[in-house]
Protein backbone atom coordinates (compact mmCIF):
# COMPACT_ATOMS: atom_id res chain seq x y z
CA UNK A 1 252.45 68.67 158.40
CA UNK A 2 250.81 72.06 159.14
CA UNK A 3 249.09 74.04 156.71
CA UNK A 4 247.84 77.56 157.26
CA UNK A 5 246.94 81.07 156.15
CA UNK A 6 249.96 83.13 154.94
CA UNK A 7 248.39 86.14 156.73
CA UNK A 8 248.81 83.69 159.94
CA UNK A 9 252.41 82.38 158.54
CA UNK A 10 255.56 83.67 160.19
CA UNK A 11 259.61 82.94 160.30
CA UNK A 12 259.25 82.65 164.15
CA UNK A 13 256.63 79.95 163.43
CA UNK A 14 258.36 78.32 160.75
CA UNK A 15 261.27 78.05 162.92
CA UNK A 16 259.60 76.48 166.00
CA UNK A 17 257.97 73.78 163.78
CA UNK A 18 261.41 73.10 162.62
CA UNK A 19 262.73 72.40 165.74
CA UNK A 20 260.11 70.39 166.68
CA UNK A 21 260.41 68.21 163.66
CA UNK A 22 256.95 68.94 161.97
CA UNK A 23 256.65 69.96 158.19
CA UNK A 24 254.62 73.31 157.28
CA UNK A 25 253.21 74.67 154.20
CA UNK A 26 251.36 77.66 153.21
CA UNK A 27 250.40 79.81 149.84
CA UNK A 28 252.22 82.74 148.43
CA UNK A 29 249.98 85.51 147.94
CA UNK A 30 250.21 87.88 145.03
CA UNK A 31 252.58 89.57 143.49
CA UNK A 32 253.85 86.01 142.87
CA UNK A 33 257.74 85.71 142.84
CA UNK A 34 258.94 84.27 139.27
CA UNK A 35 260.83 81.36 139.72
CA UNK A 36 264.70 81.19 139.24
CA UNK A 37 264.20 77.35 137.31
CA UNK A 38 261.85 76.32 134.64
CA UNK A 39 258.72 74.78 135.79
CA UNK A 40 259.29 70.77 134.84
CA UNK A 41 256.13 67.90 134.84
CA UNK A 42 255.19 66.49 138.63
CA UNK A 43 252.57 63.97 138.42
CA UNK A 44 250.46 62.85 141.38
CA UNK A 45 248.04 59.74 141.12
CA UNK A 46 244.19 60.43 142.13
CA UNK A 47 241.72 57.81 141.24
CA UNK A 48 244.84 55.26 139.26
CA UNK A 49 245.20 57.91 137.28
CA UNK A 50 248.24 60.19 136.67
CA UNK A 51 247.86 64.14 136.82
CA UNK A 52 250.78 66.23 135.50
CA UNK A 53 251.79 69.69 136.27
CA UNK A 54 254.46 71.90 135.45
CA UNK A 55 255.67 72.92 138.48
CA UNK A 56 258.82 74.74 139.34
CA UNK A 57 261.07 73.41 142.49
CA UNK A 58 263.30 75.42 144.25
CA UNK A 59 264.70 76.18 147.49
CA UNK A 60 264.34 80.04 148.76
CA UNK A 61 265.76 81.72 151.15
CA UNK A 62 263.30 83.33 154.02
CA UNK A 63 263.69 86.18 155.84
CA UNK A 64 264.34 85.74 159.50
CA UNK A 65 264.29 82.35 158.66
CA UNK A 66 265.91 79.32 156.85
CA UNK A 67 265.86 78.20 153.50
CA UNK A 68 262.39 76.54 152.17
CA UNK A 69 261.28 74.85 149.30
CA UNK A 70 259.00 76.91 146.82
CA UNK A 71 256.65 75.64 143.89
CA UNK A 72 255.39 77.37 141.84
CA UNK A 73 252.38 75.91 139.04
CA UNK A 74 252.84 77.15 135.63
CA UNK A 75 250.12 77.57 133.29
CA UNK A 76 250.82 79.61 129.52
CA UNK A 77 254.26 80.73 130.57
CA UNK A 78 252.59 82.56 133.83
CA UNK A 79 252.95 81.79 137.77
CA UNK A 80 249.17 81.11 139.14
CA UNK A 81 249.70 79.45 141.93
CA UNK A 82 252.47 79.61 144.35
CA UNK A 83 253.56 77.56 148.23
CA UNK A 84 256.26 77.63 150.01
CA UNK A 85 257.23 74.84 152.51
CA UNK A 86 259.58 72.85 155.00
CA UNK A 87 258.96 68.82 152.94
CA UNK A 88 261.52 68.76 150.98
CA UNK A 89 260.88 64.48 150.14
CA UNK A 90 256.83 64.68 148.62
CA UNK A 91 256.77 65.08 145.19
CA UNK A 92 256.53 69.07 143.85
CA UNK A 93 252.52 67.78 143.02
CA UNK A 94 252.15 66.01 146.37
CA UNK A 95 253.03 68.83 148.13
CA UNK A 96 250.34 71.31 145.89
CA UNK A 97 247.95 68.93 146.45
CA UNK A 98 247.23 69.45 142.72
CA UNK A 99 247.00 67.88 139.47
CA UNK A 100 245.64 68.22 136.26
């Protein structure tokens, strides 16, 4: 997996981690997209204990690209936190690295 900067992030890139078989994530910035599901509960376990978050899971389409998987944490009806990557088999939490 390969994280970075979204200022850094670019379809070329995404594309030639595809093809060599690596995952890649990296934050939205704002204006945040609203997502076209409802966010449901992801849980993640840190410390034996269960975090939930609502988190909306969708695939996206990306220009110049492929399509990618977005999440997108809710909190009082409002997107506040938004990624966009190539694992489509973590859980939406594991992926934000976030819970709770």
């Amino acid at each position: 997996m390969v994280g970075f900067d979204r200022g850094v992030a670019h379809p070329r890139v995404f594309s030639a981690l595809r093809e060599r078989n690596l995952d890649w994530v990296t934050y939205c910035r704002a204006p945040l997209v609203v997502p076209a599901v409802a966010p449901r509960s992801s849980w993640i376990e840190v410390d034996g204990r269960r975090l939930l978050d609502p988190l909306a899971d969708e695939i996206v389409e990306i220009a110049g690209h492929r399509k990618a998987r977005q999440l997108s944490l809710d909190e009082h009806d409002k997107v506040v936190f938004q990624i966009l990557t190539s694992d489509t088999t973590t859980s939406a939490a594991g992926c934000c690295g976030h819970g709770g």
